[in-house]
N, C-alpha and C. Protein backbone atom coordinates (compact mmCIF):
# COMPACT_ATOMS: atom_id res chain seq x y z
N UNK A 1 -8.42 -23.73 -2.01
CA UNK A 1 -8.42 -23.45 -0.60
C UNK A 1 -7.04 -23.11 -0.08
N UNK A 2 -6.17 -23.78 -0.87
CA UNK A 2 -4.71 -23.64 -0.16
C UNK A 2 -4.36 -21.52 -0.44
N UNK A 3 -4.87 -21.74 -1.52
CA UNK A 3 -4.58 -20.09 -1.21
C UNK A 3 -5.60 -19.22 -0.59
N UNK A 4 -6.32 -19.69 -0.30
CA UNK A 4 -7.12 -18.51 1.06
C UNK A 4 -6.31 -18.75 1.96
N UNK A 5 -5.81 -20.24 2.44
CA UNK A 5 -4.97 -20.12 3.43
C UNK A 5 -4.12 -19.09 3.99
N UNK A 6 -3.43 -19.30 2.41
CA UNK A 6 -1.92 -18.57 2.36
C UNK A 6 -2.07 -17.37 2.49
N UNK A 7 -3.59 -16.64 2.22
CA UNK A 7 -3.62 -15.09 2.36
C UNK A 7 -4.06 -14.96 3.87
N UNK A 8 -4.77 -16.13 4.44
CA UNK A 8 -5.15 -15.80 5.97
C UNK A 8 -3.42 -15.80 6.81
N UNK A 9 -2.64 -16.75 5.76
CA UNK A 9 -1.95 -16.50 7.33
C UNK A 9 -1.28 -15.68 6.92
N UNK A 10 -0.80 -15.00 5.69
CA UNK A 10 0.08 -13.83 5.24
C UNK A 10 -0.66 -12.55 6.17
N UNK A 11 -1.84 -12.25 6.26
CA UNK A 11 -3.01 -11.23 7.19
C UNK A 11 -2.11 -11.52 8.88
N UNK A 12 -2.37 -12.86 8.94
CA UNK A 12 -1.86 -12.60 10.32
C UNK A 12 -0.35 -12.05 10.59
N UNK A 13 0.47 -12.30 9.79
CA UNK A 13 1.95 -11.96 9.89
C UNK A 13 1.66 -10.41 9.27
N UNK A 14 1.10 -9.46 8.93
CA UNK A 14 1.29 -8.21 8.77
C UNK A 14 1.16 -7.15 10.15
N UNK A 15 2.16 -6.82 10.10
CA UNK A 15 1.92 -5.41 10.95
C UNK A 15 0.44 -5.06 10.28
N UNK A 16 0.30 -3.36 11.27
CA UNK A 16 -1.40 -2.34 11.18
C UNK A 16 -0.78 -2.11 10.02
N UNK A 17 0.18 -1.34 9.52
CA UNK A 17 0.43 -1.09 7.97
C UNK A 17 0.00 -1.46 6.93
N UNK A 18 1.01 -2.89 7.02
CA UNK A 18 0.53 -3.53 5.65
C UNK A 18 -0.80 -4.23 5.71
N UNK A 19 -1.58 -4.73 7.07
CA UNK A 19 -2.62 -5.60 6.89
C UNK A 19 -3.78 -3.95 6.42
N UNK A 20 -3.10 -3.01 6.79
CA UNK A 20 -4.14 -1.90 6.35
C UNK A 20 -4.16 -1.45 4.76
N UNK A 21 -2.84 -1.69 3.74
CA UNK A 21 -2.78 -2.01 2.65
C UNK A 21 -3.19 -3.13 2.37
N UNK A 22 -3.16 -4.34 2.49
CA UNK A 22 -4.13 -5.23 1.71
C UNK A 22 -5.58 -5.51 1.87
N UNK A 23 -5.67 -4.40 3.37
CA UNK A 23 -7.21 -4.49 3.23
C UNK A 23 -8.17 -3.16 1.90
N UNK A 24 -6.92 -2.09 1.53
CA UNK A 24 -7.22 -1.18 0.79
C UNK A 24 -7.05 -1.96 -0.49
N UNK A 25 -5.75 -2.35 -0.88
CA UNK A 25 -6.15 -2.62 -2.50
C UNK A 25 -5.64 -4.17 -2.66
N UNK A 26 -5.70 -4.74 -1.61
CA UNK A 26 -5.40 -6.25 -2.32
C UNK A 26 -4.18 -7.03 -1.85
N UNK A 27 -3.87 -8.04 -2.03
CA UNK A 27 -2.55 -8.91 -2.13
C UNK A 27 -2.24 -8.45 -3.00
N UNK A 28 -2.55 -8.70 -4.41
CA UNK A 28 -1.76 -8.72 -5.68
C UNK A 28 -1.13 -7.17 -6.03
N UNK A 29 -1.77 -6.19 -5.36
CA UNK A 29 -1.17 -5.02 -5.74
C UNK A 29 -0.04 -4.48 -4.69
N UNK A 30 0.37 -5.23 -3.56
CA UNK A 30 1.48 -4.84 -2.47
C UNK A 30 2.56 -4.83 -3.04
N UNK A 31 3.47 -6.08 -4.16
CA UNK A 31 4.18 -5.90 -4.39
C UNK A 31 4.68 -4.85 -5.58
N UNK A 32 3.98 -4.07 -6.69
CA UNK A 32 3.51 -3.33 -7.29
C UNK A 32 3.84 -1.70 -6.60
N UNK A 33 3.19 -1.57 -5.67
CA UNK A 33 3.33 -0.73 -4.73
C UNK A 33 4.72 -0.13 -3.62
N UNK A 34 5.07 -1.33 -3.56
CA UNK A 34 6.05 -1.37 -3.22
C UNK A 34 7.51 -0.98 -4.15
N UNK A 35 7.27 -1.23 -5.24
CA UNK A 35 8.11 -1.22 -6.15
C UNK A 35 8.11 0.62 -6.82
N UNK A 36 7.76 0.84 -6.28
CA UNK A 36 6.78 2.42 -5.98
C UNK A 36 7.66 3.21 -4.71
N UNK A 37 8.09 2.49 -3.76
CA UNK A 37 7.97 2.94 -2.73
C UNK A 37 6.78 3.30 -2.17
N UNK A 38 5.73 2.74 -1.91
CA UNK A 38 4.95 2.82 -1.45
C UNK A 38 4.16 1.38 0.04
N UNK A 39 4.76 1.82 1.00
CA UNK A 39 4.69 0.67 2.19
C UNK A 39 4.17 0.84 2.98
N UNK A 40 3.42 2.32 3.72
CA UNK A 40 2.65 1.90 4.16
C UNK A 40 1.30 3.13 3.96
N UNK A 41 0.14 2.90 4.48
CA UNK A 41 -0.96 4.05 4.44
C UNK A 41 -0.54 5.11 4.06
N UNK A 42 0.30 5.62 5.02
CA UNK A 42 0.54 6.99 4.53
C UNK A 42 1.46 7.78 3.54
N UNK A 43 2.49 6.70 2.87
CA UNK A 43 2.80 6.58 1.76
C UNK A 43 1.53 6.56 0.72
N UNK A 44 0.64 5.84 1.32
CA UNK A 44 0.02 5.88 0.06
C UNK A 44 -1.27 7.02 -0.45
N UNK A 45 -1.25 7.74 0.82
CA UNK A 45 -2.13 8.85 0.82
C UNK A 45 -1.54 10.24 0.21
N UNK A 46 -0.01 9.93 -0.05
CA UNK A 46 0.52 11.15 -0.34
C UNK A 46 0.37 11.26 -1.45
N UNK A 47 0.25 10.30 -2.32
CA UNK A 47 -0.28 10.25 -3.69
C UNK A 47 -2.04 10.71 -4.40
N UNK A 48 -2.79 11.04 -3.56
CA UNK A 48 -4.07 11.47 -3.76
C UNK A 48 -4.18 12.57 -4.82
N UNK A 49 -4.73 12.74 -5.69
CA UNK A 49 -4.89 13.03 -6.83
C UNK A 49 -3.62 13.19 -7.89
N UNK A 50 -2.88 12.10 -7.41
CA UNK A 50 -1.68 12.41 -8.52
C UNK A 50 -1.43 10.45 -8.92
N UNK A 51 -2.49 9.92 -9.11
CA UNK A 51 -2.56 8.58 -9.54
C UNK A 51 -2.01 7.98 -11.01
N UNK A 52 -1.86 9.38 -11.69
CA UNK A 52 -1.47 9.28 -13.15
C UNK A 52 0.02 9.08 -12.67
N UNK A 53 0.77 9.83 -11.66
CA UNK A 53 2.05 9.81 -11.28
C UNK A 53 2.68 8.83 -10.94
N UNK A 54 1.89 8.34 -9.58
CA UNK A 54 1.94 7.32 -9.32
C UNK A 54 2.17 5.84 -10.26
N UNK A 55 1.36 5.77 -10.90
CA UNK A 55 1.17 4.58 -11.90
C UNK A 55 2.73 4.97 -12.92
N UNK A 56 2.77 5.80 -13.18
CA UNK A 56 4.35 5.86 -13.94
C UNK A 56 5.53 5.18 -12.99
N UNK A 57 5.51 5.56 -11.94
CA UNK A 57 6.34 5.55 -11.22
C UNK A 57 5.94 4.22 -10.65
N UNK A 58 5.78 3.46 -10.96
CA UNK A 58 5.18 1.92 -10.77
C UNK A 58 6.03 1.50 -12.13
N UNK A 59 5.19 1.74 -13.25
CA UNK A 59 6.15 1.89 -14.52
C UNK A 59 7.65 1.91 -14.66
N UNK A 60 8.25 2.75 -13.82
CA UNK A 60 9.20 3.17 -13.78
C UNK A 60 10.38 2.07 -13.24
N UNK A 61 9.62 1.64 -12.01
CA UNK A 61 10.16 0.89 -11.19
C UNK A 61 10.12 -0.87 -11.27
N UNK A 62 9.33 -0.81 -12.54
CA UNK A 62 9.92 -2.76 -13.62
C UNK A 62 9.07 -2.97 -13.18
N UNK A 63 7.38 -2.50 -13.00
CA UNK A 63 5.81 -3.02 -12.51
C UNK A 63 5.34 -3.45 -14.26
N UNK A 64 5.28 -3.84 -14.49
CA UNK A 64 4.43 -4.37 -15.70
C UNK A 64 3.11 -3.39 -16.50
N UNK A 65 2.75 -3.01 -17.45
CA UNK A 65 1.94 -2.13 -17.76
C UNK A 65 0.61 -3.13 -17.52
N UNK A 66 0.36 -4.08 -17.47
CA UNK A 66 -0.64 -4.95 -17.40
C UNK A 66 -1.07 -4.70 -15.81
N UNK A 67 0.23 -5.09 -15.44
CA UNK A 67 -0.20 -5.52 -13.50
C UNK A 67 -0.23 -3.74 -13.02
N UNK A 68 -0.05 -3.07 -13.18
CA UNK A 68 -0.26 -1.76 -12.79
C UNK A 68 -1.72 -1.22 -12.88
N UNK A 69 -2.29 -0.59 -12.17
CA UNK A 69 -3.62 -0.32 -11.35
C UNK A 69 -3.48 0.90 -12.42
N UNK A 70 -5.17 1.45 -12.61
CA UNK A 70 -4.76 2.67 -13.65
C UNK A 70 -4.82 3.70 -12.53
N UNK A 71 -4.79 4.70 -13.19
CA UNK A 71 -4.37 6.36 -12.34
C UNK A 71 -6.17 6.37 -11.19
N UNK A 72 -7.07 6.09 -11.77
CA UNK A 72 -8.31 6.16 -11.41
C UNK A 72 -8.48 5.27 -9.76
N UNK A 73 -7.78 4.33 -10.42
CA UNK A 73 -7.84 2.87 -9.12
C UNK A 73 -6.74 3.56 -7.65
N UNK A 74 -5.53 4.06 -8.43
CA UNK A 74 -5.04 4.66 -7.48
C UNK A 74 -5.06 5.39 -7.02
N UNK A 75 -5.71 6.53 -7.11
CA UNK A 75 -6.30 7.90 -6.67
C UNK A 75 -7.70 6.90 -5.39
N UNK A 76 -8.25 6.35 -5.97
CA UNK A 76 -9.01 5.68 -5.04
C UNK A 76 -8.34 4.87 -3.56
N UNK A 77 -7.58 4.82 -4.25
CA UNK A 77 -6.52 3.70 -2.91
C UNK A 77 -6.09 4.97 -2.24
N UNK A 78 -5.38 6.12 -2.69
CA UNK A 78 -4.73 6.90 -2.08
C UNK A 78 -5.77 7.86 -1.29
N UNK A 79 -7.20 8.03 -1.58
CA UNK A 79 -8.05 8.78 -0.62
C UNK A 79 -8.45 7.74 0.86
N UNK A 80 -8.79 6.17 -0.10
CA UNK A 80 -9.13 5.36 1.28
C UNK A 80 -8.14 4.97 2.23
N UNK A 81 -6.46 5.64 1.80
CA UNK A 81 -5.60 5.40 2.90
C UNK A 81 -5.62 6.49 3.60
N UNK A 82 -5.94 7.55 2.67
CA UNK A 82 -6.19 8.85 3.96
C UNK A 82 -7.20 8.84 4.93
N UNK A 83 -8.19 8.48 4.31
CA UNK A 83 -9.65 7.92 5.01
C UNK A 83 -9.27 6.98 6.86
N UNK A 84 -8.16 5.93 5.92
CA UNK A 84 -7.89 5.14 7.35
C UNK A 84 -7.12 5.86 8.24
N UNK A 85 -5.91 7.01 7.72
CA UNK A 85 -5.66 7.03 8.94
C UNK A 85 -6.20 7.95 9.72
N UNK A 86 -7.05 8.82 9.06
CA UNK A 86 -8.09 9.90 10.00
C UNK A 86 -8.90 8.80 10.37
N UNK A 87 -9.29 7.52 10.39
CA UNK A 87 -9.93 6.44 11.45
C UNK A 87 -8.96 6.29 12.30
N UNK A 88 -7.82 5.87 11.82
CA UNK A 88 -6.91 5.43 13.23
C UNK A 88 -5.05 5.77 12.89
N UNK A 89 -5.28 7.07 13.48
CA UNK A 89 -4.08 8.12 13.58
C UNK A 89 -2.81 7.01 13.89
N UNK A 90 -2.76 6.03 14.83
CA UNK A 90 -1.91 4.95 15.37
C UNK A 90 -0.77 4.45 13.50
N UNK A 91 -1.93 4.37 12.43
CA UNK A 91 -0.98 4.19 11.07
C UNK A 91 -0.59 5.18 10.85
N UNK A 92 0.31 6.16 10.97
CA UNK A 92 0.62 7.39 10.74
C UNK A 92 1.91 7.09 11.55
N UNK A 93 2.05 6.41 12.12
CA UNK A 93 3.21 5.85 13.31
C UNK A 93 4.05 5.00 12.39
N UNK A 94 3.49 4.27 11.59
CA UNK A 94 4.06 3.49 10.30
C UNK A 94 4.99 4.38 9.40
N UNK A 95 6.44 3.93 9.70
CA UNK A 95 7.35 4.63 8.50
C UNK A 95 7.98 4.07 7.56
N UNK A 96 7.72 4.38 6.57
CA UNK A 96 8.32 2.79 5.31
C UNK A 96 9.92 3.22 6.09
N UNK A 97 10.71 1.93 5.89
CA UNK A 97 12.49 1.88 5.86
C UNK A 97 12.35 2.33 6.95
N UNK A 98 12.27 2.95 7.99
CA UNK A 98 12.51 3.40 9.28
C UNK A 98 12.59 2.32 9.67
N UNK A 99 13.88 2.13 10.72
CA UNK A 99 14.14 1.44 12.28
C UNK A 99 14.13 2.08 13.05
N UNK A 100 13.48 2.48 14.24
CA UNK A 100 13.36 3.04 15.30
C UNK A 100 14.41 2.61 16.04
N UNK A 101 15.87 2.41 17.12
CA UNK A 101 15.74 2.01 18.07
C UNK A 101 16.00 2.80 19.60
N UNK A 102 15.16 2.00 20.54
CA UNK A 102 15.40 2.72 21.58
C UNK A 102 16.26 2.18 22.62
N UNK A 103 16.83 3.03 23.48
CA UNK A 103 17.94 2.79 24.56
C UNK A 103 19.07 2.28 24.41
């Protein structure tokens, strides 16, 4: 139970971004992804049919050949992030590394 916890309250501390990545492929694959450069939706939609790429470049970046998602899984992640943000254009506002500030 202590770790449902830990994923309910990790859900509440996410921005629309990331709670919109772990609702696409998981907890266990954020940090993975990340290691990718890959942070938010639309990072991860840019990858759509190039999942074989992707997954190298996971590889690349000290992801484990085990813990890495195959090309198939990620091509899937990368259409259902496109999917979300033609649901809600607002993640598209999400810029990995960007600080905005104003005034």
């Amino acid at each position: 139970r202590a770790s449902s916890r830990a994923s309910l309250h990790e859900d509440e501390d996410d921005d629309a971004a990331t709670a919109c990545l772990r609702r696409i492929c998981g907890s266990a694959a954020l940090e993975p992804l990340r290691r990718a450069n890959v942070q938010t939706p639309r990072d991860l939609a840019a990858w759509r049919s190039c999942g074989d790429v992707l997954r190298e470049t996971m590889l690349d970046g000290g992801v484990d050949d085990a813990a890495a998602p195959s090309a198939a899984t990620l091509d899937g992640w990368a259409t259902a992030a496109s999917r979300a943000l033609t649901a809600d254009p607002g993640l598209a506002a999400h810029v990995s590394g960007l600080v905005v500030k104003t005034g």
